[in-house]
C-alpha atoms as a PDB file:
ATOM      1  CA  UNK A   1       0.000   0.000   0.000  1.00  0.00           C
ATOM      2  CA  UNK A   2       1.364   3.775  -0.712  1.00  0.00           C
ATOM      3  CA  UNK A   3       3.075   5.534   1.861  1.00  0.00           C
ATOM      4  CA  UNK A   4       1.383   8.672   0.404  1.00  0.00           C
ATOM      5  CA  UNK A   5      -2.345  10.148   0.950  1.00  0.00           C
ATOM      6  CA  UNK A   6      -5.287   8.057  -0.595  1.00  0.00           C
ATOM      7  CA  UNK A   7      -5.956  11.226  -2.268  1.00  0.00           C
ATOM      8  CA  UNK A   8      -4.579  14.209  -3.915  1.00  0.00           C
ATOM      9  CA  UNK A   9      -7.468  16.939  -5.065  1.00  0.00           C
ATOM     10  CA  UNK A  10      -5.947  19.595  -7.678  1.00  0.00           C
ATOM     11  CA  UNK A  11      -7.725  22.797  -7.755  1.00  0.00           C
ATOM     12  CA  UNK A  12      -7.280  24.846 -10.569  1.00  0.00           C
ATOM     13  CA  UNK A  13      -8.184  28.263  -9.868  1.00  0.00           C
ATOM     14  CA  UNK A  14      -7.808  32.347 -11.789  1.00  0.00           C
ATOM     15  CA  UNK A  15      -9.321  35.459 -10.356  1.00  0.00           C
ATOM     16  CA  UNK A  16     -11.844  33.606  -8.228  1.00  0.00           C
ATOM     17  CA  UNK A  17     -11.403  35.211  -5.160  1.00  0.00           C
ATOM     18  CA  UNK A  18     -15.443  34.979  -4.203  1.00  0.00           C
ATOM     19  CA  UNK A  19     -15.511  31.613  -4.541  1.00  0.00           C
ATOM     20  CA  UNK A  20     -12.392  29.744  -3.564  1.00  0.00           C
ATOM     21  CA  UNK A  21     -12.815  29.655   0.439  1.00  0.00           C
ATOM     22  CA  UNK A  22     -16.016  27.839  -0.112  1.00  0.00           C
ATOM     23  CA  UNK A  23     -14.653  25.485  -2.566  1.00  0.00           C
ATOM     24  CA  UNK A  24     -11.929  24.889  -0.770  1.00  0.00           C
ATOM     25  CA  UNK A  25     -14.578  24.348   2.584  1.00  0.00           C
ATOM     26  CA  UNK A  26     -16.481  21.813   0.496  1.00  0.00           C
ATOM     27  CA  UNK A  27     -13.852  19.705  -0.371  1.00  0.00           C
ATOM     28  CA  UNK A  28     -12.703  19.252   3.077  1.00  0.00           C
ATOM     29  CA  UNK A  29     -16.225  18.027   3.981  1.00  0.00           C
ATOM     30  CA  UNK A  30     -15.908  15.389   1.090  1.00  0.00           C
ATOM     31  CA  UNK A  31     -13.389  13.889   1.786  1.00  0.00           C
ATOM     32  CA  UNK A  32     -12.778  10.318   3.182  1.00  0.00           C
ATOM     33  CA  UNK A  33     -13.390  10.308   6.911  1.00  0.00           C
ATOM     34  CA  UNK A  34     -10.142   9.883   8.854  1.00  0.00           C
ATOM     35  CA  UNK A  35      -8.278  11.972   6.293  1.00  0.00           C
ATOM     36  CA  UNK A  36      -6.005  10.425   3.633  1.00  0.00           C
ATOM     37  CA  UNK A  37      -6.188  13.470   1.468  1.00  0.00           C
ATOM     38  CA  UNK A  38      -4.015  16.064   0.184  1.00  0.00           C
ATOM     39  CA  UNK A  39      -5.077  19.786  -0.940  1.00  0.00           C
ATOM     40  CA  UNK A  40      -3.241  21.370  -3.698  1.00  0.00           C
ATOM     41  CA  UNK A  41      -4.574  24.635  -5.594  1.00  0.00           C
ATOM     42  CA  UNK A  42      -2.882  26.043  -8.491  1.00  0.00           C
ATOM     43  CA  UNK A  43      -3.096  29.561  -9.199  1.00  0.00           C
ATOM     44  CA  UNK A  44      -3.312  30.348 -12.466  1.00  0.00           C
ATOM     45  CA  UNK A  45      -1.064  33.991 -12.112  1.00  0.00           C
ATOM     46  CA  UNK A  46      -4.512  35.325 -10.853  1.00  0.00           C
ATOM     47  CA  UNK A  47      -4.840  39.338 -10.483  1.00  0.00           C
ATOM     48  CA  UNK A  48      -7.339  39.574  -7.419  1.00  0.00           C
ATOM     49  CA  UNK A  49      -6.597  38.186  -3.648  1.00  0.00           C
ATOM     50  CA  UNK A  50      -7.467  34.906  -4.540  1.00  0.00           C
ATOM     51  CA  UNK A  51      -3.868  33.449  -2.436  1.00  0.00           C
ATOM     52  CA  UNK A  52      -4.953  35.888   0.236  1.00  0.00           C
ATOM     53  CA  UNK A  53      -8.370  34.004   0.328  1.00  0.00           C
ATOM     54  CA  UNK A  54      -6.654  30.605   0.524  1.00  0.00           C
ATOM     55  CA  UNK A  55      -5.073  31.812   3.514  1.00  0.00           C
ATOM     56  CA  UNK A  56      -7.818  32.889   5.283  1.00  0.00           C
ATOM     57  CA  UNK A  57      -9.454  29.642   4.911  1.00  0.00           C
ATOM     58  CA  UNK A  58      -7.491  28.661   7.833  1.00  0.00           C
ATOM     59  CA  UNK A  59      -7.299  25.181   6.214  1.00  0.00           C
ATOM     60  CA  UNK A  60      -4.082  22.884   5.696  1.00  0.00           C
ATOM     61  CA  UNK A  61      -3.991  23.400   1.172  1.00  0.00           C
ATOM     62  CA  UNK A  62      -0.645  23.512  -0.254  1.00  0.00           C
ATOM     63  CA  UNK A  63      -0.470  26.903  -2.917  1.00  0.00           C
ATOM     64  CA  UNK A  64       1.333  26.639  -6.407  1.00  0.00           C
ATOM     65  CA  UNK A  65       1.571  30.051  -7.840  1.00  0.00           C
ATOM     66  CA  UNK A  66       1.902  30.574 -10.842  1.00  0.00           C
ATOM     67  CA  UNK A  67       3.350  33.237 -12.991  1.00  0.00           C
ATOM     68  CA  UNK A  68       1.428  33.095 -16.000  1.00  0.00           C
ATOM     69  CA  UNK A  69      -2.064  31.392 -17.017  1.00  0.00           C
ATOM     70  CA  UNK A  70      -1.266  27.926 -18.659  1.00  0.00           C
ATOM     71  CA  UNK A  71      -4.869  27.428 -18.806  1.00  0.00           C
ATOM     72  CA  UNK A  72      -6.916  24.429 -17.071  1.00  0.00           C
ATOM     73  CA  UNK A  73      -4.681  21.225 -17.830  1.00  0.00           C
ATOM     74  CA  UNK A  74      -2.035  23.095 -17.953  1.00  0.00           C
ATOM     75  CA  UNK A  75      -2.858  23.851 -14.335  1.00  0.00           C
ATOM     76  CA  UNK A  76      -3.624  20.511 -13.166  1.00  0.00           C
ATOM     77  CA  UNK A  77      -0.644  18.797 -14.694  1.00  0.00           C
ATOM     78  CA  UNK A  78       1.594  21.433 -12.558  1.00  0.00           C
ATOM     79  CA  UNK A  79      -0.213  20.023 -10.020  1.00  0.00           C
ATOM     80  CA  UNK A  80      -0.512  16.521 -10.522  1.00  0.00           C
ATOM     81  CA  UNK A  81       3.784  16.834 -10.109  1.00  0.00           C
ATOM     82  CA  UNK A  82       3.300  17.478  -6.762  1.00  0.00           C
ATOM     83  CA  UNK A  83       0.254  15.071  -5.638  1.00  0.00           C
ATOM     84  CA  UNK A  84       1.359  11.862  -3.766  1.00  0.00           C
ATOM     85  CA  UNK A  85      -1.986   9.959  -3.415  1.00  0.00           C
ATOM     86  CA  UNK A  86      -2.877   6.627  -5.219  1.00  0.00           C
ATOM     87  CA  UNK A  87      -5.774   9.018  -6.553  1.00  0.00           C
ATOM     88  CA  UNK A  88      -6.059  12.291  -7.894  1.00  0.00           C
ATOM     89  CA  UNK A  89      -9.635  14.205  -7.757  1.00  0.00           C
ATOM     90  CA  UNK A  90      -9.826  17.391  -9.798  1.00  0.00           C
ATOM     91  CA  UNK A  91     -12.491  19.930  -8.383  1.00  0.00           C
ATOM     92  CA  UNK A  92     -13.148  23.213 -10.271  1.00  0.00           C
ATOM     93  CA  UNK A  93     -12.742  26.483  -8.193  1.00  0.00           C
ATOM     94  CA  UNK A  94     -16.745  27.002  -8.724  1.00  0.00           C
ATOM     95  CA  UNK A  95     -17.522  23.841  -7.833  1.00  0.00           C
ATOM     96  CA  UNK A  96     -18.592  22.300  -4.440  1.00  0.00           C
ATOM     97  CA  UNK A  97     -18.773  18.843  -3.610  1.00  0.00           C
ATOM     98  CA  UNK A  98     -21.385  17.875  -1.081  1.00  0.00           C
ATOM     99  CA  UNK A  99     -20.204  16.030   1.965  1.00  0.00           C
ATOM    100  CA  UNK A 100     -18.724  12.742   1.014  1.00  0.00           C
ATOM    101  CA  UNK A 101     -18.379  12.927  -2.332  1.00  0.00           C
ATOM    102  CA  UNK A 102     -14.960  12.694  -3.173  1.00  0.00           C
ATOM    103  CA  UNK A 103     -14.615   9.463  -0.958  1.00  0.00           C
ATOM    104  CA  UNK A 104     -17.359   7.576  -2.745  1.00  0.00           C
ATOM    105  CA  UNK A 105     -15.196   8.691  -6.165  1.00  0.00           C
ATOM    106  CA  UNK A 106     -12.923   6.930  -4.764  1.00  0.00           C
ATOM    107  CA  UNK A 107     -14.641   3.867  -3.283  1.00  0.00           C
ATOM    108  CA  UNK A 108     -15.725   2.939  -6.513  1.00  0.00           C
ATOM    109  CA  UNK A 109     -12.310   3.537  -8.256  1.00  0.00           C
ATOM    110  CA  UNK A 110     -10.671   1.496  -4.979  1.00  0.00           C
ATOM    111  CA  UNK A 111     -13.204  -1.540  -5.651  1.00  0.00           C
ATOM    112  CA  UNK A 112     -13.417  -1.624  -9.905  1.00  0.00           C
ATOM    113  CA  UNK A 113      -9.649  -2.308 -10.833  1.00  0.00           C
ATOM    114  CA  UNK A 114     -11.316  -1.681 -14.272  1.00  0.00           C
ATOM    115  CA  UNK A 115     -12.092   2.087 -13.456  1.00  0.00           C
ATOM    116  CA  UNK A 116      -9.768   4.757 -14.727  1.00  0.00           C
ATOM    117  CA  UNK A 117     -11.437   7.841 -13.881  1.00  0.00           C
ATOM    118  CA  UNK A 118     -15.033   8.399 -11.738  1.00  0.00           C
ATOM    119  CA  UNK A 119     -17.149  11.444 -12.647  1.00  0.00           C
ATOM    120  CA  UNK A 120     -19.717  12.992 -10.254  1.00  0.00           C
ATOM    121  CA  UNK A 121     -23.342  13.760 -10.536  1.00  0.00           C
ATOM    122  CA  UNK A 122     -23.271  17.324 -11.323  1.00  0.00           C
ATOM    123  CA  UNK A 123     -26.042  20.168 -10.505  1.00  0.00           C
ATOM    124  CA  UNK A 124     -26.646  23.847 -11.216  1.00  0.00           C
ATOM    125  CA  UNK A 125     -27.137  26.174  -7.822  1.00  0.00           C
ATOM    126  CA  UNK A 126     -30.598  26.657  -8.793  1.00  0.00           C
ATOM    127  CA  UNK A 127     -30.649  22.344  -8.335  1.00  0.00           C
ATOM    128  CA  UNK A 128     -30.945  21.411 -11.677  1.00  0.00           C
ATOM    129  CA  UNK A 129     -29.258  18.504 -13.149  1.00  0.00           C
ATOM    130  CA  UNK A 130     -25.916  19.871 -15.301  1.00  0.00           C
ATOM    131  CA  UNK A 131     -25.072  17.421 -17.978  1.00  0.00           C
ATOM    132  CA  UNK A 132     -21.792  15.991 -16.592  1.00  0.00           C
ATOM    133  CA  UNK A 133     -21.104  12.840 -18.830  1.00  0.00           C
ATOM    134  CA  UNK A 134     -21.269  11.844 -22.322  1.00  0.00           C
ATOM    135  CA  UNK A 135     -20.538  10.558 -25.543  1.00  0.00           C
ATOM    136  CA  UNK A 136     -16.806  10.826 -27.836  1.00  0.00           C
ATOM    137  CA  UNK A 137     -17.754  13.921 -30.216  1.00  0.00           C
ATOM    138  CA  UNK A 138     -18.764  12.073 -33.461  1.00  0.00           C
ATOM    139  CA  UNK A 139     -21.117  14.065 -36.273  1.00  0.00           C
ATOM    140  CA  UNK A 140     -24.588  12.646 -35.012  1.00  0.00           C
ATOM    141  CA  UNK A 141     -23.967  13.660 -31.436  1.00  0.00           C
ATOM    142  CA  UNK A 142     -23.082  16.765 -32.896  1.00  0.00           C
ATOM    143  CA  UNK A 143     -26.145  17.238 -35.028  1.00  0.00           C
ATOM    144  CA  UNK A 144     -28.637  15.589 -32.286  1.00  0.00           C
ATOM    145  CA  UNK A 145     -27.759  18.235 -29.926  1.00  0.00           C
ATOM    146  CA  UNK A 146     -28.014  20.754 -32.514  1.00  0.00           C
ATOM    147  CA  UNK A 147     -31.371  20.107 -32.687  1.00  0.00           C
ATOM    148  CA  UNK A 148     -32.028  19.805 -29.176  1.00  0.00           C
ATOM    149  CA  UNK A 149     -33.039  15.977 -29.886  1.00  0.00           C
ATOM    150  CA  UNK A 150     -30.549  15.423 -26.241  1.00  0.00           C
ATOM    151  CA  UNK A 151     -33.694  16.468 -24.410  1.00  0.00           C
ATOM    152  CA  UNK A 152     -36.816  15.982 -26.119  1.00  0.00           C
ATOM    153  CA  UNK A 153     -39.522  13.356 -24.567  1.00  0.00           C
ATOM    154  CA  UNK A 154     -37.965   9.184 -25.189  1.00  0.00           C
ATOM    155  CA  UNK A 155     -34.867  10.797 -27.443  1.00  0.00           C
ATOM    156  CA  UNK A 156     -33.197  12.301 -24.471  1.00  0.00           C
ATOM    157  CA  UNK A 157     -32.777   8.882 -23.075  1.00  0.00           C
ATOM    158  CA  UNK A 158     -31.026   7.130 -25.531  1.00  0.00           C
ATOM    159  CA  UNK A 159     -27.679   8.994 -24.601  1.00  0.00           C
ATOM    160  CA  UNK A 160     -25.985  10.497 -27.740  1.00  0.00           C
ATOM    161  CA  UNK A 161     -23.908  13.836 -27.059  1.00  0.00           C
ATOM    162  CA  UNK A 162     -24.880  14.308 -23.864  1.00  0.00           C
ATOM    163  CA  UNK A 163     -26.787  12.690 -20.986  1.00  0.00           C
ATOM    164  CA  UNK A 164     -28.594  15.410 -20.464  1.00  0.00           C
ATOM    165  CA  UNK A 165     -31.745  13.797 -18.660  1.00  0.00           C
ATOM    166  CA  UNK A 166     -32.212  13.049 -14.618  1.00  0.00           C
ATOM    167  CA  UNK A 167     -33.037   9.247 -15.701  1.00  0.00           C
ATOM    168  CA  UNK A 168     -29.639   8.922 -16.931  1.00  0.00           C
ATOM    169  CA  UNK A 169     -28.155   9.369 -13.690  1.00  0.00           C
ATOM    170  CA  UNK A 170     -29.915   6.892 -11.713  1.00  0.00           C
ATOM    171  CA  UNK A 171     -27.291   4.737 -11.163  1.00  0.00           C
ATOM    172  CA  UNK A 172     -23.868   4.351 -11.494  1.00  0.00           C
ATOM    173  CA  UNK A 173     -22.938   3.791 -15.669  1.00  0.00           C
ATOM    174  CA  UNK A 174     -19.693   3.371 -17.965  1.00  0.00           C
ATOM    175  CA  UNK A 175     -19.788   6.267 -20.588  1.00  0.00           C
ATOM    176  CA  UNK A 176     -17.205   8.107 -22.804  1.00  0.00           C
ATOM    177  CA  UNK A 177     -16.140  10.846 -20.701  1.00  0.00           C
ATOM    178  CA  UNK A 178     -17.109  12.861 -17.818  1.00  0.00           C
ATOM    179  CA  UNK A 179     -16.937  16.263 -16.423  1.00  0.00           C
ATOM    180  CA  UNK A 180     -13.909  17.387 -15.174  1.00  0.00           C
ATOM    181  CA  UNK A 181     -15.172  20.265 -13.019  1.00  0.00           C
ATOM    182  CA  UNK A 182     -15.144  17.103 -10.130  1.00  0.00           C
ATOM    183  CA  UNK A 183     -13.546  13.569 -10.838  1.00  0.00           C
ATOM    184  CA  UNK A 184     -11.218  11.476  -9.491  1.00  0.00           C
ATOM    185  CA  UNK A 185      -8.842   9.312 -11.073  1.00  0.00           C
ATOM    186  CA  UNK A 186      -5.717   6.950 -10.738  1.00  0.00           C
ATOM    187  CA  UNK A 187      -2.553   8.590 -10.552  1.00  0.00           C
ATOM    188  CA  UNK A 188      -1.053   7.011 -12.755  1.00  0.00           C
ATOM    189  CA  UNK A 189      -3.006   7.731 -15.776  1.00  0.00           C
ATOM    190  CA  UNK A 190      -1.362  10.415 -18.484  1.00  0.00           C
ATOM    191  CA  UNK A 191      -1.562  13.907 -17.765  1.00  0.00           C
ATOM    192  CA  UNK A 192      -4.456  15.761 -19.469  1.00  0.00           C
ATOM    193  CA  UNK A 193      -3.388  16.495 -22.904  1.00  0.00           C
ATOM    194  CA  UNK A 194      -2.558  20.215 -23.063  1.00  0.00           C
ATOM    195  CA  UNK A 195      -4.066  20.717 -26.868  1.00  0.00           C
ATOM    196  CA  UNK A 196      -6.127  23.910 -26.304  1.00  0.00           C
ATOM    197  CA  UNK A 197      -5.783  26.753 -23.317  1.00  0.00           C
ATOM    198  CA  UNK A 198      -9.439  25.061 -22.046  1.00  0.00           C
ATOM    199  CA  UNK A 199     -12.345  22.740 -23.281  1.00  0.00           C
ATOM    200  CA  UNK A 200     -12.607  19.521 -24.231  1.00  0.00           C
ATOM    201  CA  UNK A 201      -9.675  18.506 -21.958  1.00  0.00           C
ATOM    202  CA  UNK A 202     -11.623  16.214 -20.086  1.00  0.00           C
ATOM    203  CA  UNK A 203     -12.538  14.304 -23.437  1.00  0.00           C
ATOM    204  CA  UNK A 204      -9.206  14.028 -24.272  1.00  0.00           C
ATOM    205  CA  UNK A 205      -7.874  12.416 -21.149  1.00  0.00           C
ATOM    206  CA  UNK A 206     -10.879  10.143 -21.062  1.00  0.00           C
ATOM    207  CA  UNK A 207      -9.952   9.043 -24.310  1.00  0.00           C
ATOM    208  CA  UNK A 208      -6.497   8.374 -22.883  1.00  0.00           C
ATOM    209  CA  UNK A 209      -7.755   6.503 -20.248  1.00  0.00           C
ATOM    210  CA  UNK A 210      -9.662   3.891 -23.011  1.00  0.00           C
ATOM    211  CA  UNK A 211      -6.361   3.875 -24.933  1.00  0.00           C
ATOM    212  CA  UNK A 212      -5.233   2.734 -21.511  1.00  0.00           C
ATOM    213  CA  UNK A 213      -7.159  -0.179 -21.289  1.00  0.00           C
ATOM    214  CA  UNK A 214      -9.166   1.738 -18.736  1.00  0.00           C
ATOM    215  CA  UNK A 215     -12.943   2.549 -17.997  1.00  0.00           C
ATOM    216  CA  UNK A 216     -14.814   5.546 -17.413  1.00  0.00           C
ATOM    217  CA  UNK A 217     -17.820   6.181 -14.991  1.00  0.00           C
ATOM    218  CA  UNK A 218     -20.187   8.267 -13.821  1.00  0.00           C
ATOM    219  CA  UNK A 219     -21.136   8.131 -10.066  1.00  0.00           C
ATOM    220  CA  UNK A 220     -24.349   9.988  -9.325  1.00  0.00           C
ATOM    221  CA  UNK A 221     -24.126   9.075  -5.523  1.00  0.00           C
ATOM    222  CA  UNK A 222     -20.623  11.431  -5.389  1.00  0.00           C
ATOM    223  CA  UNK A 223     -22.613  14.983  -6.233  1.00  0.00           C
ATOM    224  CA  UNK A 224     -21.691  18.415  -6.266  1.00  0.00           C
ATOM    225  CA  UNK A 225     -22.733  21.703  -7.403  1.00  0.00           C
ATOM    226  CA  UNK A 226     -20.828  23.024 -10.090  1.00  0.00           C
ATOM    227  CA  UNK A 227     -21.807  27.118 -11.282  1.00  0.00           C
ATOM    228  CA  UNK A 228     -19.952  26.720 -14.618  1.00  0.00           C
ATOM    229  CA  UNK A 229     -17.499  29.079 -16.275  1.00  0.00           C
ATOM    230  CA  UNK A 230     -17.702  31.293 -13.050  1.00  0.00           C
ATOM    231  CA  UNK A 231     -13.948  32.262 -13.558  1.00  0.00           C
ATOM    232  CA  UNK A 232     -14.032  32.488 -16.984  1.00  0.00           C
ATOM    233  CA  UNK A 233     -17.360  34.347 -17.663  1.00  0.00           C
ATOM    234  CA  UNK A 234     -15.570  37.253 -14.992  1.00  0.00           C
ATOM    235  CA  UNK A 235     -12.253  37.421 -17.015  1.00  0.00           C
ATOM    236  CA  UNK A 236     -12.883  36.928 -20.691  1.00  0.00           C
ATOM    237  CA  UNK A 237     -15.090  38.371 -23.312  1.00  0.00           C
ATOM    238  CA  UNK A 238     -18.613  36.522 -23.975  1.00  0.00           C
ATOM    239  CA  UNK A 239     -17.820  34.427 -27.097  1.00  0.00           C
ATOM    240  CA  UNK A 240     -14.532  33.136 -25.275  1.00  0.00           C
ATOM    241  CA  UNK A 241     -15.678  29.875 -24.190  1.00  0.00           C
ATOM    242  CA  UNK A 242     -17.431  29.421 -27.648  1.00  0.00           C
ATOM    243  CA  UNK A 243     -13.962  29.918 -29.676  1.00  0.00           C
ATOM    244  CA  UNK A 244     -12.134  27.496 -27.368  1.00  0.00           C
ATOM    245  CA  UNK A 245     -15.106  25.032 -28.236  1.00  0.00           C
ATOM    246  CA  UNK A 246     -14.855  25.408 -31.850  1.00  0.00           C
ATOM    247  CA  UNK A 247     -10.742  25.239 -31.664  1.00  0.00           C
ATOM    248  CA  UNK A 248     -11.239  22.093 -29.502  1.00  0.00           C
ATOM    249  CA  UNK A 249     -13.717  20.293 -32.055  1.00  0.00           C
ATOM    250  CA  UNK A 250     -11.662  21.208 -34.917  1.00  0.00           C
ATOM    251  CA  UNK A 251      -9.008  19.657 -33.531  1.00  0.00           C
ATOM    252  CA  UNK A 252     -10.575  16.555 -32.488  1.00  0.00           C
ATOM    253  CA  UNK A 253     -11.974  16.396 -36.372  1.00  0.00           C
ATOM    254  CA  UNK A 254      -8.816  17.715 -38.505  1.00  0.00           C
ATOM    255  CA  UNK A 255      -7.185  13.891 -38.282  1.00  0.00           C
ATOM    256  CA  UNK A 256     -10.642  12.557 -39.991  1.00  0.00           C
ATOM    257  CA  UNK A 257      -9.848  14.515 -43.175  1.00  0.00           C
ATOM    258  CA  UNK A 258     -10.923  17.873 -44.839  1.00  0.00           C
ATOM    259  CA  UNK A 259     -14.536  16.287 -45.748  1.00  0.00           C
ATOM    260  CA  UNK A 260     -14.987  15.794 -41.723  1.00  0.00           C
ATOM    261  CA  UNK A 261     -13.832  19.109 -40.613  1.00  0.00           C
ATOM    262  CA  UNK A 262     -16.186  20.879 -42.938  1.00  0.00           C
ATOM    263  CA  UNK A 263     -19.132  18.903 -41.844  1.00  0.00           C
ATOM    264  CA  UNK A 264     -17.664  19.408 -38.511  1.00  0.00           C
ATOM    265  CA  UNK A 265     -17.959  23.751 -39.438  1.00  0.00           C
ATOM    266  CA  UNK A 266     -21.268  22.683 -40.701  1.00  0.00           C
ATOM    267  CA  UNK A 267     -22.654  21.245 -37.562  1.00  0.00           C
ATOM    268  CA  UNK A 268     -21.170  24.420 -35.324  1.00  0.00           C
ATOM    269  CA  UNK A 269     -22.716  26.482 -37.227  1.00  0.00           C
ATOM    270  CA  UNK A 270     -25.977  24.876 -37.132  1.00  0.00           C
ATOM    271  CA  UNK A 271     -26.054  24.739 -33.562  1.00  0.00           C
ATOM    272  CA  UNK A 272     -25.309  28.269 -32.780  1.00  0.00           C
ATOM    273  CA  UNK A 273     -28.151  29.438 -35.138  1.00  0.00           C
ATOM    274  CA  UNK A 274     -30.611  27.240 -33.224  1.00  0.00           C
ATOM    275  CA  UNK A 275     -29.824  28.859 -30.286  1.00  0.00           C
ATOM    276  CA  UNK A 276     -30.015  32.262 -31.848  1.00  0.00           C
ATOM    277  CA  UNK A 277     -33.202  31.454 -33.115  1.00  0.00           C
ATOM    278  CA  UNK A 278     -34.939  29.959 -29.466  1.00  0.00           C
ATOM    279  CA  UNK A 279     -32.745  32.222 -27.051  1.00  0.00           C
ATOM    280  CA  UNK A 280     -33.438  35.371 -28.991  1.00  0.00           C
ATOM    281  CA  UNK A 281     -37.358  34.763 -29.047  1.00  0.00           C
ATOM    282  CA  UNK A 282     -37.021  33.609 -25.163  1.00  0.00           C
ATOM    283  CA  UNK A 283     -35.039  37.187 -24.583  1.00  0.00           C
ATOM    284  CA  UNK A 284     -37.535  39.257 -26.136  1.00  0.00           C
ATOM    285  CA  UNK A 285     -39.867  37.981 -24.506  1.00  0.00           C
ATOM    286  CA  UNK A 286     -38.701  38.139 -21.351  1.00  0.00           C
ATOM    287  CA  UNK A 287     -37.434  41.766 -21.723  1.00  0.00           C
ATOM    288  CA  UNK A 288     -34.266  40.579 -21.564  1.00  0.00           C
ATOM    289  CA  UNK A 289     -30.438  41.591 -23.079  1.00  0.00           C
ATOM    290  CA  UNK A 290     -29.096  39.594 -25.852  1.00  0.00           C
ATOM    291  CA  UNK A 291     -25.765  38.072 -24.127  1.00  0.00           C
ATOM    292  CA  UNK A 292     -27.006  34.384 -25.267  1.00  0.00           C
ATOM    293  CA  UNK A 293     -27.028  35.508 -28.957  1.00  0.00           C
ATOM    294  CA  UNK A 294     -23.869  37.544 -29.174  1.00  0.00           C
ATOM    295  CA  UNK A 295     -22.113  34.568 -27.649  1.00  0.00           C
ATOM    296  CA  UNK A 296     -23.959  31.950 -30.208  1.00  0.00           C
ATOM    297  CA  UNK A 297     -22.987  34.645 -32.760  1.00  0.00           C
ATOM    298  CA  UNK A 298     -19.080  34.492 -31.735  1.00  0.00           C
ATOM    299  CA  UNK A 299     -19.668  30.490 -32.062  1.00  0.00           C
ATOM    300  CA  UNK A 300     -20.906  30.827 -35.133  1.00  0.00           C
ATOM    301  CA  UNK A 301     -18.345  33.232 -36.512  1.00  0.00           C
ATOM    302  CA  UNK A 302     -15.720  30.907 -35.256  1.00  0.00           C
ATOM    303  CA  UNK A 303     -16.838  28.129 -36.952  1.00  0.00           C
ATOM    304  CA  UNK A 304     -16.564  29.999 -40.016  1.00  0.00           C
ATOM    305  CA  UNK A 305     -13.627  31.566 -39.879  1.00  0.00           C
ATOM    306  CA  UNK A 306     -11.039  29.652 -37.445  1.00  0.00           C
ATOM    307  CA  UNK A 307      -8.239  27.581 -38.857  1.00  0.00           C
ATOM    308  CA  UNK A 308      -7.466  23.828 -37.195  1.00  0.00           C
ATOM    309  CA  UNK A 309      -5.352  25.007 -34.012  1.00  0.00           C
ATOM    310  CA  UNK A 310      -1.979  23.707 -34.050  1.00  0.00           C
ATOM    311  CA  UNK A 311      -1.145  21.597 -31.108  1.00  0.00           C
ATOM    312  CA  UNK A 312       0.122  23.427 -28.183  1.00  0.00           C
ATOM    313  CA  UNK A 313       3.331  22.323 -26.214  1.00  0.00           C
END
C-alpha cells in the first residue's frame, strides 16, 4: 500500500477570489473520513486576492503560484507533479462537492480495478441537473444536440452527445467521458493532454484513459454543485468559451480529413443558429439583453472563420 495520501485533489483556480474559500470548505467536507487526502490549488497567475483568500481559509492546502495562465490542464498537470496519493480528484474552483463525495469517487475507483477515472453527478445552484457525462464527439452527437433531440420526450434517453436527462443518472454507468469540473482518477493515468488553453480537456484524457485499457464512470451518488465558467465568464469576453469550443472540435476532427472538418464547421454552425433562433425569441420575450445571442454569434463566426489550431506544447 502507498506511503502517500489516498488522495490528492488539484484545484485549478484564476481570479476567483469569491468563490475559492467555499470550494476549498467543500472539499474538506468530502473527503474520506479519517483523512487520507491532500489539498493542492494552483493559481493560475490570478490578479485579485485569490492566495490571500486561501489563507484565510485557515485550512491545511498547499499553494502553487503561478506566474502566468497555462490554462486548465495546464494547471492541473503542474499540479498533478506534486500530488502523492494513489488518486487524484480534480475539483473546479466554482464547484462544491457535497459532503462525502470525493470518498465515494474513490470507493468505486478502490473496488473496480477496471475504473480509470469516476465522474460525479453534477447540478446547477438553482438544483438542476448539469449534464456531466457523455458521448466521444462524433457528427450525429453533434447534429442531435443541434437540434435539441438530447432532451426531447424518449430521445433524451437514448444517450448520444450528452446525458442530459435526470433518468440517466440513476445509477452508477460506464460512458465516454465525464466532467472534469469534479472527478477522481488513478494517478497514474497520463496527464491531461494540453491541446487547447481550455475545453474539451476532459474528453481528451478520457480518451487516454480507453487507450489505456481503462474505464470511465459516472457516479451519481458522489454529487456536487458546479456554477460553470464562473472564472471564466468574470475574465474573458462573452464568445470566449465558444472559440475554445470550436478550436477544440476542430481539432478533435482535422485527423478525420478535410470532408470531416467541414461537416464538422457545418454542424457548429448549425447549432449556434438554433440557439439564436430559441434564445433570442425567449429574450424578447422576457425583456431581456441579448448576451445568449452575441455569444452563439461568436460560435458561429468561429466556426466559419477559425483555422485547425496547431497543437500546443
Amino acid at each position: 500500500m502507498s506511503a502517500g495520501p489516498r488522495v490528492s485533489v488539484v484545484v485549478v483556480t484564476h481570479n476567483n477570489s469569491l468563490l475559492i474559500g467555499d470550494c476549498l470548505r467543500a472539499i474538506s467536507a468530502s473527503l474520506p473520513d479519517g483523512g487520507g487526502g491532500e489539498v493542492i490549488v494552483v493559481d493560475n497567475a490570478s490578479g485579485d486576492d485569490t492566495i490571500a483568500a486561501i489563507e484565510r481559509t485557515g485550512l491545511a492546502v498547499e499553494v502553487v503560484a503561478l506566474q502566468h495562465n497555462v490554462g486548465f490542464a495546464g494547471g492541473v498537470n503542474r499540479g498533478r507533479e506534486r500530488a502523492q496519493g494513489a488518486c487524484v480528484a480534480l475539483v473546479n474552483s466554482d464547484a462544491f462537492p457535497d459532503p462525502g463525495c470525493i470518498a465515494r469517487l474513490l470507493e468505486r475507483l478502490e473496488r473496480d480495478p477496471r475504473a480509470g477515472i469516476v465522474g460525479a453527478g453534477l447540478r446547477y445552484p438553482s438544483g438542476e441537473l448539469q449534464p456531466s457525462a457523455g458521448t466521444f464527439p462524433s457528427l450525429l452527437g453533434g447534429l442531435w444536440v443541434a437540434l435539441f433531440l438530447h432532451r426531447a420526450p424518449g430521445l433524451s434517453r437514448i444517450g448520444i452527445g450528452y446525458l442530459a436527462v435526470p433518468g440517466l443518472y440513476r445509477r452508477a454507468r460506464r460512458v465516454d467521458w465525464v466532467s472534469g469540473a469534479v472527478c477522481a482518477a488513478r494517478a497514474d493515468l497520463p496527464a491531461l493532454p494540453e491541446t487547447t488553453f481550455m475545453y474539451g480537456e476532459d474528453v481528451r484524457w478520457a480518451a487516454a484513459c480507453r487507450d489505456a485499457g481503462l474505464e470511465v464512470w459516472v457516479e451519481p451518488a458522489a454529487t456536487a454543485v458546479h456554477i460553470g465558467r464562473a472564472s471564466v465568464d468574470a475574465s474573458q469576453d462573452p464568445g470566449f468559451a465558444q472559440r475554445q469550443r470550436v478550436a477544440f472540435e476542430l481539432a478533435w476532427f482535422a485527423p478525420r480529413g478535410a470532408a470531416a472538418v467541414l461537416a464538422a464547421r457545418g454542424v457548429l454552425v448549425l447549432h449556434a443558429l438554433a440557439r439564436i433562433v430559441v434564445f433570442g425569441a425567449l429574450d424578447a420575450a422576457r425583456g431581456r439583453g441579448g448576451g445568449r445571442v452575441r455569444e452563439y454569434g461568436a460560435l458561429a463566426r468561429a466556426a466559419v472563420t477559425m483555422s485547425i489550431p496547431a497543437a500546443r506544447t
